[in-house]
Protein backbone atom coordinates (compact mmCIF):
# COMPACT_ATOMS: atom_id res chain seq x y z
CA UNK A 1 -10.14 -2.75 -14.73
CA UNK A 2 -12.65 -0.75 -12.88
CA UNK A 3 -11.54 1.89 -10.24
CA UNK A 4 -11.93 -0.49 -6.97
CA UNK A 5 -9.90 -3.20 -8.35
CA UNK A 6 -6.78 -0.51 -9.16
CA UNK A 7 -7.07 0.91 -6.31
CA UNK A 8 -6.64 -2.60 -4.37
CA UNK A 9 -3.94 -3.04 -6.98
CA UNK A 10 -2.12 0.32 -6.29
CA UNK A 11 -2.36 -0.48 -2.28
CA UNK A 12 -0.55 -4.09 -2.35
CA UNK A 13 2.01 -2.75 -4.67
CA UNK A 14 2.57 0.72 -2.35
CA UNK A 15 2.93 -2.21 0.82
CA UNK A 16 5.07 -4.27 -0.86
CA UNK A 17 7.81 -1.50 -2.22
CA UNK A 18 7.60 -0.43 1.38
CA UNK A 19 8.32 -3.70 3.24
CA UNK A 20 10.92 -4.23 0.24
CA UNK A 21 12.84 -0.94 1.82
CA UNK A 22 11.90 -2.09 5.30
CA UNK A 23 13.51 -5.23 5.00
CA UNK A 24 16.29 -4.97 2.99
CA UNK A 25 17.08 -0.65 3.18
CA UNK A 26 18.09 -0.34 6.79
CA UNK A 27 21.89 -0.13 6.67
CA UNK A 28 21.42 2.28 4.04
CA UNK A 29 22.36 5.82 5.11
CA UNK A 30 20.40 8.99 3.55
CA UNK A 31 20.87 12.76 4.81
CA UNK A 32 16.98 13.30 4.20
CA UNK A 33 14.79 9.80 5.07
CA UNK A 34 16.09 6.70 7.29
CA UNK A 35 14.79 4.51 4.02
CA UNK A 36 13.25 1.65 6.83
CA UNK A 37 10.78 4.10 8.52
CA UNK A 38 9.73 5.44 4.98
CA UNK A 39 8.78 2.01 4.19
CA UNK A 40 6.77 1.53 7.57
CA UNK A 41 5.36 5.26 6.20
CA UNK A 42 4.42 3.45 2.76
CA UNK A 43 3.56 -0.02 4.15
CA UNK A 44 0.88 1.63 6.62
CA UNK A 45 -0.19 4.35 3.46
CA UNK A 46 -0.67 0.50 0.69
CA UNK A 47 -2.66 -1.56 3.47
CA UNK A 48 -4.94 1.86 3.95
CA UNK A 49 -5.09 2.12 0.33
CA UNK A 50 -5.77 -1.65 -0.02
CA UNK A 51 -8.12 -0.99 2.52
CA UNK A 52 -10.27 1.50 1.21
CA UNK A 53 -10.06 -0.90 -2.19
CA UNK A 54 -11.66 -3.74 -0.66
CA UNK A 55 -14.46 -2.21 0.73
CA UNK A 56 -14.95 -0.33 -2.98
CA UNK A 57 -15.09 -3.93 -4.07
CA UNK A 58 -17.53 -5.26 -1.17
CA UNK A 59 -19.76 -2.22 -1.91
CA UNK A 60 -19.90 -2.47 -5.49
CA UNK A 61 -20.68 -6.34 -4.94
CA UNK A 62 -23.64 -5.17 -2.24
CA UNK A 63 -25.23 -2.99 -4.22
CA UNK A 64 -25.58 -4.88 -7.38
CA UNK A 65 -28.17 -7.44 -5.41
């Protein structure tokens, strides 16, 4: 697996852990971290990972013509 693919990889699993604790963490009470906004924090941190994995991909792909 090259290095744009585990990067894309890396970002959909960071977004889904985070809308995991989104969904299903909000009643849970921690002295630190409200667990629901850390998973907005790590759904908005995946989808810019994911982000910047995609266009790896796309520029890999354009510069191999």
């Amino acid at each position: 697996m090259n290095r744009a693919f585990g990067t894309l990889l890396t970002g959909t699993a960071v977004s889904a852990a985070g809308l995991g604790l989104w969904l299903f963490a909000g009643g849970v009470d921690l002295p630190l971290v409200a667990p629901a906004k850390a998973g907005v924090v790590m759904m908005c941190a995946g989808g810019a990972e994911a982000l910047l994995g995609l266009y790896r991909i796309a520029r890999a792909t354009a510069g191999s013509r």
